[in-house]
C-alpha atoms as a PDB file:
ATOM      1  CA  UNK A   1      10.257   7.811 -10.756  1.00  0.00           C
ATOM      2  CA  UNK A   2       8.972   5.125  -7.836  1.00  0.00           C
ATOM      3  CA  UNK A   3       9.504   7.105  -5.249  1.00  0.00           C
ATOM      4  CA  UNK A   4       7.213   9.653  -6.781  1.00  0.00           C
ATOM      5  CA  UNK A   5       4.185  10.302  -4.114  1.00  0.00           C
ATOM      6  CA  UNK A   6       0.982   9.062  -5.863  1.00  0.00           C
ATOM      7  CA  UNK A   7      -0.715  12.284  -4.281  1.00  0.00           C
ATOM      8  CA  UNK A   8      -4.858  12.647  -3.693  1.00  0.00           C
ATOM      9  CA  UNK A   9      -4.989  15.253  -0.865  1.00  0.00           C
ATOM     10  CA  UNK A  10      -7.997  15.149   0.728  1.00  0.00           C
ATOM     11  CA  UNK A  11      -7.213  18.001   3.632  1.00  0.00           C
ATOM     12  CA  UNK A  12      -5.297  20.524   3.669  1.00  0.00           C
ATOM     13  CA  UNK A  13      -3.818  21.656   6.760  1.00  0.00           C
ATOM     14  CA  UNK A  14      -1.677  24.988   7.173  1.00  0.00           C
ATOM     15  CA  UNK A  15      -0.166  25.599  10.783  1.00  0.00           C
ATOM     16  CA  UNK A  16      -3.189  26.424  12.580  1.00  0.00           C
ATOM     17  CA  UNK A  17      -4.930  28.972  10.871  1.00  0.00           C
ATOM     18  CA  UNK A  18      -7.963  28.033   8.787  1.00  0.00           C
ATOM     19  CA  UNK A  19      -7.645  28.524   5.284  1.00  0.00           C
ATOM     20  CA  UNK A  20     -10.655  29.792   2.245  1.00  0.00           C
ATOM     21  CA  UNK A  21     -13.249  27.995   3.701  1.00  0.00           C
ATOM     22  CA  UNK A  22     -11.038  24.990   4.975  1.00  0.00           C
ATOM     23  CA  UNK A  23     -11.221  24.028   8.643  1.00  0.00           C
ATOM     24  CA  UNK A  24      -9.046  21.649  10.300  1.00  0.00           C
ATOM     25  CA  UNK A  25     -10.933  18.522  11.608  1.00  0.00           C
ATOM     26  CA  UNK A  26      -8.111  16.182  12.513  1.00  0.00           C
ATOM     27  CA  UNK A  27      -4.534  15.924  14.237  1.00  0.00           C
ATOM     28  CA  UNK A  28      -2.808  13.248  12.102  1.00  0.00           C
ATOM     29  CA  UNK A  29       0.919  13.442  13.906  1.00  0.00           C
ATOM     30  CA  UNK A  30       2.808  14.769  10.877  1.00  0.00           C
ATOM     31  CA  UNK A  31       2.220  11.561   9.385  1.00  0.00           C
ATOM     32  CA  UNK A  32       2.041  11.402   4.797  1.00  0.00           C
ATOM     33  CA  UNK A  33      -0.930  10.777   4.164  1.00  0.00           C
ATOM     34  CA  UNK A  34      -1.959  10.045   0.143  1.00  0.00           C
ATOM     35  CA  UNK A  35      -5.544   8.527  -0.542  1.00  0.00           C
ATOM     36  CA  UNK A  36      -8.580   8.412   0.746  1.00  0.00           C
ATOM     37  CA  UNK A  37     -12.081   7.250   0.667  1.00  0.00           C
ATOM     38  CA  UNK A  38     -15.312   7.586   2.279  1.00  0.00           C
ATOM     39  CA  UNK A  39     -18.479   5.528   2.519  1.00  0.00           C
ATOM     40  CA  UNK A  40     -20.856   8.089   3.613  1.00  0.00           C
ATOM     41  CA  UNK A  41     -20.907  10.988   5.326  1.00  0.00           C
ATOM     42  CA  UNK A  42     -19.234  10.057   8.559  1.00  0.00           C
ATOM     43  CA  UNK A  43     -17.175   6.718   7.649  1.00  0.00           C
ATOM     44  CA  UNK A  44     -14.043   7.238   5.659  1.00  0.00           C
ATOM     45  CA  UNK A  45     -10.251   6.153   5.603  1.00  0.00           C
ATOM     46  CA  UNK A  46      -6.917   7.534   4.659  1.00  0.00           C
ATOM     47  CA  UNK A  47      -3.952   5.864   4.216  1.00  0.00           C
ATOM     48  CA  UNK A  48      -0.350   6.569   3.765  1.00  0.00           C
ATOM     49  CA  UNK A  49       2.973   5.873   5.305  1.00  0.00           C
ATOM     50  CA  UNK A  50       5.241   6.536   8.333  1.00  0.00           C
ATOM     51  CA  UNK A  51       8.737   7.604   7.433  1.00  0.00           C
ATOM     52  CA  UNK A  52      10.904   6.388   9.259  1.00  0.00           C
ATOM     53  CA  UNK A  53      14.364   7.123   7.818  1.00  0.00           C
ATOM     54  CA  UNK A  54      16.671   5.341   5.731  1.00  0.00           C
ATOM     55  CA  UNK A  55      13.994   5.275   3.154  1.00  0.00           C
ATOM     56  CA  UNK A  56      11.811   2.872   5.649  1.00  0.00           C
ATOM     57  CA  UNK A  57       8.601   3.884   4.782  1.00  0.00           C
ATOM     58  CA  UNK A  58       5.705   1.991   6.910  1.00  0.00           C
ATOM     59  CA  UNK A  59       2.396   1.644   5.652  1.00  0.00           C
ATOM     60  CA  UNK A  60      -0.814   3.200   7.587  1.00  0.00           C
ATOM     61  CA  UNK A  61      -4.191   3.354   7.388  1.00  0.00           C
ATOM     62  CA  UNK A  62      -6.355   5.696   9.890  1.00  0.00           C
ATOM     63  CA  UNK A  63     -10.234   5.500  10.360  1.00  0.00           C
ATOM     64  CA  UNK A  64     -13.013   8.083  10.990  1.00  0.00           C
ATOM     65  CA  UNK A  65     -16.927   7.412  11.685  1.00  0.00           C
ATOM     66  CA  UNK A  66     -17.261  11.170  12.900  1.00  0.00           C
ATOM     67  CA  UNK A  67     -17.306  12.332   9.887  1.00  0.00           C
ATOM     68  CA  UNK A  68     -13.210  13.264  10.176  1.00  0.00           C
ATOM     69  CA  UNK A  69     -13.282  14.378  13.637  1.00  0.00           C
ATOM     70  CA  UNK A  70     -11.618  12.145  15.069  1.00  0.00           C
ATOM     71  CA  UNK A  71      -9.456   9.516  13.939  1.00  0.00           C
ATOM     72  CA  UNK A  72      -8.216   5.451  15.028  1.00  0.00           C
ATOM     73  CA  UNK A  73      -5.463   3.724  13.794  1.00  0.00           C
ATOM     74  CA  UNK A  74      -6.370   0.228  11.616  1.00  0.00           C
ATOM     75  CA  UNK A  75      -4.469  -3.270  11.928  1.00  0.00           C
ATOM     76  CA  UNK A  76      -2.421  -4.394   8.995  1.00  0.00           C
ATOM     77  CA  UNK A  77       0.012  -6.781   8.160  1.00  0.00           C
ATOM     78  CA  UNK A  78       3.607  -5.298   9.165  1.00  0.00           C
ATOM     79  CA  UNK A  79       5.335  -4.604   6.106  1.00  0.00           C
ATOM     80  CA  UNK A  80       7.112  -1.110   4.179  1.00  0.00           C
ATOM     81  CA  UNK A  81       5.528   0.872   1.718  1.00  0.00           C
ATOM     82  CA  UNK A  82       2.820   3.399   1.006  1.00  0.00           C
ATOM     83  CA  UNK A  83      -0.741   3.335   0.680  1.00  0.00           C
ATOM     84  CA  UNK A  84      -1.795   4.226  -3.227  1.00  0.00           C
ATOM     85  CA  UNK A  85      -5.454   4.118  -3.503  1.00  0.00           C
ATOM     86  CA  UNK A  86      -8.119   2.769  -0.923  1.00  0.00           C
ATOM     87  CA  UNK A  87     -11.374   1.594  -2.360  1.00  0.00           C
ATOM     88  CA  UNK A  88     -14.640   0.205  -0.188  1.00  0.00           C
ATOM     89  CA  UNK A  89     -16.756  -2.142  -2.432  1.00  0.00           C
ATOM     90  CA  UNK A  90     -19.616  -1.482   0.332  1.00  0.00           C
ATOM     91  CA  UNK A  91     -19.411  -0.739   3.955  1.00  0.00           C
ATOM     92  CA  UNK A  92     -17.605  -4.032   5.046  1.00  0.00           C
ATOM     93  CA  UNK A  93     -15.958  -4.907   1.871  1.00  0.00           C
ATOM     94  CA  UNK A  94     -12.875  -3.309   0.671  1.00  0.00           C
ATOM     95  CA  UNK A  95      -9.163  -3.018  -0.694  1.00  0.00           C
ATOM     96  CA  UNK A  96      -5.976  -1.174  -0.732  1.00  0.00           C
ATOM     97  CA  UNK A  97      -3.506  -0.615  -3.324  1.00  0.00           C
ATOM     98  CA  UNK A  98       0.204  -0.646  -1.879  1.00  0.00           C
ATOM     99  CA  UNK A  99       3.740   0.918  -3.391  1.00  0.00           C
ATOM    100  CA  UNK A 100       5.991  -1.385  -1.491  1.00  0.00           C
ATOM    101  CA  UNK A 101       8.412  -4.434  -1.060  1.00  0.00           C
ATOM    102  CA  UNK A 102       6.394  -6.723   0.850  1.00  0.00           C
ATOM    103  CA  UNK A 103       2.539  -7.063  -0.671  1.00  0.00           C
ATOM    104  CA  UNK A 104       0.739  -4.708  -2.873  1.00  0.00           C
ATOM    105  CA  UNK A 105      -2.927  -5.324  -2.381  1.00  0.00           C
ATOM    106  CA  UNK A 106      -4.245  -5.257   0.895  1.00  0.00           C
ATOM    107  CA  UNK A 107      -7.579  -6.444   1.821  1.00  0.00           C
ATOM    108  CA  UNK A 108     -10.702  -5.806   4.670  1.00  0.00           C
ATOM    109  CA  UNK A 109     -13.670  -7.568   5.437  1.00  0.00           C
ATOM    110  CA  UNK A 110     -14.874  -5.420   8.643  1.00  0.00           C
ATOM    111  CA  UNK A 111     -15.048  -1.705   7.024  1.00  0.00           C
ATOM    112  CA  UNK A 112     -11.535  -0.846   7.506  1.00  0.00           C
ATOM    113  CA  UNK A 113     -10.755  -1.796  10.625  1.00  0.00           C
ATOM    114  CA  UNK A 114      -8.708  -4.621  10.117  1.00  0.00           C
ATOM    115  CA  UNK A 115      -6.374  -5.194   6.688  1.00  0.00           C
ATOM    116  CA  UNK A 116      -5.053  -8.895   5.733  1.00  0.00           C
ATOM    117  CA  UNK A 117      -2.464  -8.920   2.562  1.00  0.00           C
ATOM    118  CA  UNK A 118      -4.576 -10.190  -0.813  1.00  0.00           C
ATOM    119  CA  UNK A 119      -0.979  -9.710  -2.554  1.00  0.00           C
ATOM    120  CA  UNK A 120      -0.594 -13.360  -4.227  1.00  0.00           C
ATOM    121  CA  UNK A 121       2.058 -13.133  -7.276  1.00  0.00           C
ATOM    122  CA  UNK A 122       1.351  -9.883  -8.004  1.00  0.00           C
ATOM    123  CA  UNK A 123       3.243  -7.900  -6.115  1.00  0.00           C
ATOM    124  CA  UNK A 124       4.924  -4.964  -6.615  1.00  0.00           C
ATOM    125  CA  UNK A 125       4.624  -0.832  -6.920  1.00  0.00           C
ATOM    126  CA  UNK A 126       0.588  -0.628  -6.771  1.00  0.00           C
ATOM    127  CA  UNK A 127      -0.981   2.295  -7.996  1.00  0.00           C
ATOM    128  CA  UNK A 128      -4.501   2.103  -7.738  1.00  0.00           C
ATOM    129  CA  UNK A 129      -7.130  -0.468  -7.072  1.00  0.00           C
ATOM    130  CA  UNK A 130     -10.931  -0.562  -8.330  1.00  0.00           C
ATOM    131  CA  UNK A 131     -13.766  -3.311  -7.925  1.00  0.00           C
ATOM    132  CA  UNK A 132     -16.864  -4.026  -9.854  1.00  0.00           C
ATOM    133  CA  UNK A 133     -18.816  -6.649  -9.839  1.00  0.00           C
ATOM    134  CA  UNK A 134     -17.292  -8.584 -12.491  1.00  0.00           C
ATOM    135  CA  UNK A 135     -13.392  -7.942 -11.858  1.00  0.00           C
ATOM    136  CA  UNK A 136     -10.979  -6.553  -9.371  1.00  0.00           C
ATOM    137  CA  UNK A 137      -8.740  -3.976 -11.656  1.00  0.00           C
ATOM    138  CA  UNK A 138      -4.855  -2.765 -10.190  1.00  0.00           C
ATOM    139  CA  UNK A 139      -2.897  -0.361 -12.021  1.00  0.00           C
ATOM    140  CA  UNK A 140       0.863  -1.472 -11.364  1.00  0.00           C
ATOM    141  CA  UNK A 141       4.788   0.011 -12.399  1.00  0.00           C
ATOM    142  CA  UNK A 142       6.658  -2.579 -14.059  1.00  0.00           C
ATOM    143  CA  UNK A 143       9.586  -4.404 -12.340  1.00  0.00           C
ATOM    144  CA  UNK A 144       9.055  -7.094 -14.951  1.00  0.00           C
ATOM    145  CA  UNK A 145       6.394  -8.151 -17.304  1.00  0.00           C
ATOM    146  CA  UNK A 146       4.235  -9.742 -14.796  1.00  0.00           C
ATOM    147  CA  UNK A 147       3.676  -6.845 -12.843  1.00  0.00           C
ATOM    148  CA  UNK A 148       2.370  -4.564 -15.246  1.00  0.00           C
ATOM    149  CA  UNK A 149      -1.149  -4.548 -13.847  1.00  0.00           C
ATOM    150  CA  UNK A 150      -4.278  -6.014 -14.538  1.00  0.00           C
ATOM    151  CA  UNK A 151      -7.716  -7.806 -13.572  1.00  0.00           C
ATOM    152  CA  UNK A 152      -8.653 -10.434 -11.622  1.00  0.00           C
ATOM    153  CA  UNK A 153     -12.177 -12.369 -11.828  1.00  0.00           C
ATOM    154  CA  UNK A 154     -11.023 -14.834  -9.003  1.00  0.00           C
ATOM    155  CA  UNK A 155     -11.647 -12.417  -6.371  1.00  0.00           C
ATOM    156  CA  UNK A 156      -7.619 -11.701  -6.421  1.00  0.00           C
ATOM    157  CA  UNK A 157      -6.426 -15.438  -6.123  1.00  0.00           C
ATOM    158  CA  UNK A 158      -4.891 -14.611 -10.009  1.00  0.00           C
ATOM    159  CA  UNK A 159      -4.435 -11.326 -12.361  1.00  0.00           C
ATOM    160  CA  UNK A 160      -3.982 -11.199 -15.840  1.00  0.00           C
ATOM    161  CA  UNK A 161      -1.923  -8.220 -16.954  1.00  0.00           C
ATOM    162  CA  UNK A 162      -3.938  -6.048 -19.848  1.00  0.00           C
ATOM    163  CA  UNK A 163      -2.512  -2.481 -19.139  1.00  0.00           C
ATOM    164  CA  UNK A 164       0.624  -2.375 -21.695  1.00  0.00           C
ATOM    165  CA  UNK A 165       1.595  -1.843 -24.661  1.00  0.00           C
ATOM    166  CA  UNK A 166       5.848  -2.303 -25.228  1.00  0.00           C
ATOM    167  CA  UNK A 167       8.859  -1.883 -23.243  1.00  0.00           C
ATOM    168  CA  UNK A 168       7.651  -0.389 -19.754  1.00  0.00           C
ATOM    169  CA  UNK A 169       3.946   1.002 -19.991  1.00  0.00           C
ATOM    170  CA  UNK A 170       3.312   2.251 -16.791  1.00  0.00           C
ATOM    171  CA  UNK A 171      -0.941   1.916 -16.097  1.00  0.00           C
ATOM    172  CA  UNK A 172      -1.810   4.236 -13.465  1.00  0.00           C
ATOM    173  CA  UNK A 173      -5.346   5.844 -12.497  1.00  0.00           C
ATOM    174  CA  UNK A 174      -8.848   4.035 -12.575  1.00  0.00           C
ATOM    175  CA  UNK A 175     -12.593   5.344 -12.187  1.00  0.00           C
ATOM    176  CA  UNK A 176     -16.018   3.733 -13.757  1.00  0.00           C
ATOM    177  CA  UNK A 177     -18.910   5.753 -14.808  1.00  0.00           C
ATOM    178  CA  UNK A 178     -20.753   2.355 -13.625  1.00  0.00           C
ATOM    179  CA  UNK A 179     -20.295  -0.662 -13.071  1.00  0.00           C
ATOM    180  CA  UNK A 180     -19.518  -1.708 -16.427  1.00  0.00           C
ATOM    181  CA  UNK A 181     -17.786   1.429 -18.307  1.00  0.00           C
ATOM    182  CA  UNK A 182     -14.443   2.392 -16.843  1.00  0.00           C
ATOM    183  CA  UNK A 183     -11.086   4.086 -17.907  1.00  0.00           C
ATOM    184  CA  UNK A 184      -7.431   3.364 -16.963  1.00  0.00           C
ATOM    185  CA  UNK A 185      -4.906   6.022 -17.662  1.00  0.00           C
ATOM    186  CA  UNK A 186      -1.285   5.294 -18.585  1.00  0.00           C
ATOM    187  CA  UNK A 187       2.116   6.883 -18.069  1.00  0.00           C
ATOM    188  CA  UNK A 188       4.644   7.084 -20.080  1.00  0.00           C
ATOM    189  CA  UNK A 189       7.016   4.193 -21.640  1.00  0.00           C
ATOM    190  CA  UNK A 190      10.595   6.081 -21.981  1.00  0.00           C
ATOM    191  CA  UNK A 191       9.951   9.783 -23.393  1.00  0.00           C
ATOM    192  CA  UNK A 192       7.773  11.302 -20.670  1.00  0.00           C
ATOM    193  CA  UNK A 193       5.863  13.867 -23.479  1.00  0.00           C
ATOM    194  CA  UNK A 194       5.261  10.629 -25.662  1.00  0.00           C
ATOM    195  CA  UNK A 195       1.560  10.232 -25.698  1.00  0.00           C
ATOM    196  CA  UNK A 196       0.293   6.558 -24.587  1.00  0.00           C
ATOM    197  CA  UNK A 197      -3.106   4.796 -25.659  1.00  0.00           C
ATOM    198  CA  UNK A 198      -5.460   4.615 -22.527  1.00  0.00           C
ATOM    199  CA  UNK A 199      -7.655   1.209 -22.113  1.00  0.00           C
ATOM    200  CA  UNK A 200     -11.586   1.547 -21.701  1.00  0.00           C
ATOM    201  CA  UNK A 201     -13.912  -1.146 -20.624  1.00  0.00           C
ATOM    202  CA  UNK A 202     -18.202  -1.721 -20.841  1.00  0.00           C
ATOM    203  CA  UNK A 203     -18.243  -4.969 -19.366  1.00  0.00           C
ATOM    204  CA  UNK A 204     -17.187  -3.859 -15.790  1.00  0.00           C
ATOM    205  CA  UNK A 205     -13.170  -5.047 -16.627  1.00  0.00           C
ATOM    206  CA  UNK A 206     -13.486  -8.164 -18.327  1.00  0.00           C
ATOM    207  CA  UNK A 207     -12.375  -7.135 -21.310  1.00  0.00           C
ATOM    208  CA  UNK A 208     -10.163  -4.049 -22.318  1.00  0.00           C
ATOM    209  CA  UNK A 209      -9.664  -2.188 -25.106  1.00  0.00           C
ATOM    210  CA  UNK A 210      -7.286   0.769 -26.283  1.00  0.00           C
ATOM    211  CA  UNK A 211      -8.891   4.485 -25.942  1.00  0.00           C
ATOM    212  CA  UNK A 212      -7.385   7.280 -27.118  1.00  0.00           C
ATOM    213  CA  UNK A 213      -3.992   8.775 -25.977  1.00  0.00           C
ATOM    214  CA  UNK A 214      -3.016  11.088 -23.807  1.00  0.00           C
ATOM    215  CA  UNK A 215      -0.102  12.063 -21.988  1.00  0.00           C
ATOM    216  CA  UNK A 216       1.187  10.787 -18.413  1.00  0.00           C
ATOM    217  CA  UNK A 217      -1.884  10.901 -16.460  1.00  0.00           C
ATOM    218  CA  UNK A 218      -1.166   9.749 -12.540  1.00  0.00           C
ATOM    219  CA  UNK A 219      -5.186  10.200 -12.359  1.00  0.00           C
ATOM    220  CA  UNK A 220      -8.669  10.165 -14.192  1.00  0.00           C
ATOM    221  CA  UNK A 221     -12.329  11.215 -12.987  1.00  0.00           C
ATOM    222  CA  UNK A 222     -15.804   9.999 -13.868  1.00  0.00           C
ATOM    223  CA  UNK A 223     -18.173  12.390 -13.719  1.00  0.00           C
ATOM    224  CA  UNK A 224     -21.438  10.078 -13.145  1.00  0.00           C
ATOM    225  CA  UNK A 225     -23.940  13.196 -13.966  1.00  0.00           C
ATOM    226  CA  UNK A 226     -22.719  14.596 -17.192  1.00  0.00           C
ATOM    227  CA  UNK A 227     -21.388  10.837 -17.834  1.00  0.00           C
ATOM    228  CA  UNK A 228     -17.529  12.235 -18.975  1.00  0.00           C
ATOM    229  CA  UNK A 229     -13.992  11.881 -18.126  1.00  0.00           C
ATOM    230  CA  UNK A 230     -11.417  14.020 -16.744  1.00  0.00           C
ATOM    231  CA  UNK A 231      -7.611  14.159 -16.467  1.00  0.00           C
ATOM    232  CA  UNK A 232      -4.953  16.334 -16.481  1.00  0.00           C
ATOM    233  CA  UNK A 233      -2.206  15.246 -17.818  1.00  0.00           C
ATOM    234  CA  UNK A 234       1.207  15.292 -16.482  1.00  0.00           C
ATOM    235  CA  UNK A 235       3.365  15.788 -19.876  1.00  0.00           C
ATOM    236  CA  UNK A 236       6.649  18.721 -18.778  1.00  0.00           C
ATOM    237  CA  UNK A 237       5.971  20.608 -21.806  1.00  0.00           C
ATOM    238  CA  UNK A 238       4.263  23.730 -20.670  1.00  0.00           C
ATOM    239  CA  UNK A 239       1.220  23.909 -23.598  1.00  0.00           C
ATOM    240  CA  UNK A 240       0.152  20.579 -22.296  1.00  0.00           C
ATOM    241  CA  UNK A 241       0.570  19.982 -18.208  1.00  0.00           C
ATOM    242  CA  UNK A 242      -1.925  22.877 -17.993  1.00  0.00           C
ATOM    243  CA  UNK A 243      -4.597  21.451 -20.047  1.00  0.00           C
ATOM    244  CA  UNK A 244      -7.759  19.641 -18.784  1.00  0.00           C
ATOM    245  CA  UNK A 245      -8.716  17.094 -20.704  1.00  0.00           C
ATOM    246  CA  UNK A 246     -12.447  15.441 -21.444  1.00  0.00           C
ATOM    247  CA  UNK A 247     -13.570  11.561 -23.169  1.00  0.00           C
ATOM    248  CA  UNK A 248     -18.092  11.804 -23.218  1.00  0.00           C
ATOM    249  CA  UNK A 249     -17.394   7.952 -25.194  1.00  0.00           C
ATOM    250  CA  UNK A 250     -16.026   6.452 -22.363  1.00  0.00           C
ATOM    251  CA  UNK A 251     -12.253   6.954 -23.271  1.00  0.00           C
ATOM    252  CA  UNK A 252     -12.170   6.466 -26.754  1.00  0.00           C
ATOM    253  CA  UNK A 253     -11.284   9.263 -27.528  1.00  0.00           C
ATOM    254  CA  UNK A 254     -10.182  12.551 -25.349  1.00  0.00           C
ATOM    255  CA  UNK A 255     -10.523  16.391 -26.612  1.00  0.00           C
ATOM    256  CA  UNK A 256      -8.982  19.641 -24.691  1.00  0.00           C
ATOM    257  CA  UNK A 257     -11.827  21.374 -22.382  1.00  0.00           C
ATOM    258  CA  UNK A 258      -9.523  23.968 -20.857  1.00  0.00           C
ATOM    259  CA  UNK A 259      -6.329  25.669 -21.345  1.00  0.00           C
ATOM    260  CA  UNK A 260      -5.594  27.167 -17.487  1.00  0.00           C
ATOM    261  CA  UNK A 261      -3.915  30.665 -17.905  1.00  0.00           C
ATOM    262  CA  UNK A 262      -0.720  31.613 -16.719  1.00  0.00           C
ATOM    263  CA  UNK A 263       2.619  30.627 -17.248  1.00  0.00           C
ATOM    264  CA  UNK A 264       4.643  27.994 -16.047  1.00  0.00           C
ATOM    265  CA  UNK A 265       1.649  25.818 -14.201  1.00  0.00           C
ATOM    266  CA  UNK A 266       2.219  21.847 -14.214  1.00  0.00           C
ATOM    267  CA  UNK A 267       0.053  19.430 -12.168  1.00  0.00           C
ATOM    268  CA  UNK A 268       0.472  16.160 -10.739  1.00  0.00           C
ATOM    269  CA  UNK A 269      -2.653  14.683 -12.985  1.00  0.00           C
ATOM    270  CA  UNK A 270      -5.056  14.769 -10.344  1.00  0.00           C
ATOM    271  CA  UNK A 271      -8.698  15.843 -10.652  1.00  0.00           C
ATOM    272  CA  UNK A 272     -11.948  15.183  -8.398  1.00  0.00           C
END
C-alpha cells in the first residue's frame, strides 16, 4: 500500500497532440510528477520524484513564475522519496510533505527556490501537509504509533499525533474552508471497505474532533464559496468508489451528492 502514488495531476500531457482544451506548456523530462501548488497566476511548484531504479526514488521539486511555461529545478536536501503535497503559507513561506526514508517535511523560506529538511522525529511516509495560523497539520502512514500524523504549534520543532483511532489508522488528505475550520480524511485500518471516522477542526488545528465516516479517502476539497466538502472515496466495492460525497457542517457529518453512471468506475479519491 506505500508505494501507492499519492496522485494530484495537475497537467496532462499526451504525446504531442493537444487534448479537449488542454495545451502543453512544459517539457518536464519524463520525470513523476504528483502535487502541486500555485501562488498566483504565474508562480507555482510541482514536485515529485526521479526514478531511478532499484526502487531509488529521488525527490524533486520544479519551479515556474511564467505562469508554467517554463520551468527551474529547486535545491533540496539529497535524500529518496516522493513529494506528497506542497503547500505555500504566502509567497516566501512554505512546506512540503515527503513519502520517504530520509525526512518527511521539507521546508522554504525564499518561495520555493530553496528546500531545508523541517523533518525532526517525525519522520516517515508523509501524506499531506497544511498550515494555518495556529498549527502546522501532516497527515502520516503508520510505521509505529508515533508516526501516525498530527499538529504542531511549535512551528514543526514537535507534533502531537491526533489522526487515529486503533490498530493502523491511516490519516491522509487535508483542506480548510478558513483558517480555522478544516477536515482530515482517513484511510482505512485493516478492511479497506470499513468506513473510518474523519477529524474536523474550528480552531485552525488546535484541537480535533471526530466527523463523520467515510470510506478510504486519499483526498478532500473545500469549496470556500458554497462553504462544503468534497471527497470521493476510494472503498473497491463498486456502489461506493463512484460516489461523490458532500459535509456543509464542516465534516461532521457527510451525505451522497452523486452517484456517477456506468459500471465498473473507481477513483483514486481525488477532487479539485
Amino acid at each position: 500500500m506505500r508505494l501507492r502514488i499519492f496522485l494530484i495531476l495537475i497537467v496532462c500531457f499526451v504525446s504531442r497532440l493537444s487534448v479537449a482544451g488542454w495545451s502543453k506548456v512544459g517539457q518536464f523530462d519524463n520525470n513523476a510528477f504528483t502535487c502541486g501548488y500555485f501562488y498566483n497566476d504565474k508562480v507555482g511548484l510541482i514536485g515529485g520524484y526521479v526514478d531511478r531504479g532499484w526502487n531509488s526514488l529521488r525527490v524533486k521539486i520544479i519551479r515556474t513564475t511564467n505562469g508554467g511555461k517554463t520551468w527551474a529545478t529547486t535545491s533540496f536536501p539529497a535524500g529518496s522519496g516522493r513529494i506528497t503535497s506542497i503547500f505555500m503559507v504566502d509567497s516566501l513561506l512554505g512546506y512540503a510533505s515527503v513519502d520517504g526514508n530520509d525526512y518527511s517535511l521539507l521546508k522554504t523560506t525564499d518561495g520555493g527556490n530553496h528546500w531545508v529538511d523541517a523533518t525532526t522525529n517525525n519522520s516517515g511516509t508523509s501524506n499531506c501537509v497544511y498550515v494555518t495560523s495556529k498549527a502546522i497539520i501532516t497527515t502520516k502512514w503508520p510505521q509505529g504509533y508515533e508516526l501516525i500524523g498530527g499538529v504542531s504549534t511549535n512551528n514543526g520543532v514537535t507534533f502531537s499525533p491526533v489522526f487515529y483511532g486503533s490498530g493502523i489508522d491511516r490519516s491522509n488528505g487535508i483542506d480548510f474552508l478558513d483558517d480555522l475550520n478544516g477536515v482530515v480524511t482517513m484511510g482505512p485500518e485493516d478492511d479497506i471497505n470499513t468506513p473510518r471516522y474523519t477529524y474536523y477542526t474550528s480552531d485552525g488545528g488546535m484541537t480535533w474532533r471526530r466527523g463523520g465516516r467515510l470510506e478510504e479517502s486519499w483526498g478532500v476539497y473545500a469549496d470556500k464559496t458554497s462553504r462544503s466538502y468534497y471527497t470521493l472515496p476510494e472503498a473497491q466495492a463498486p456502489d461506493r468508489s463512484d460516489v461523490v460525497y458532500r459535509s456543509v457542517d464542516n465534516g461532521k457529518s457527510w451525505k451522497i451528492l452523486y452517484n456517477f453512471p456506468g459500471n465498473n468506475i473507481h477513483f483514486t479519491g481525488h477532487i479539485a
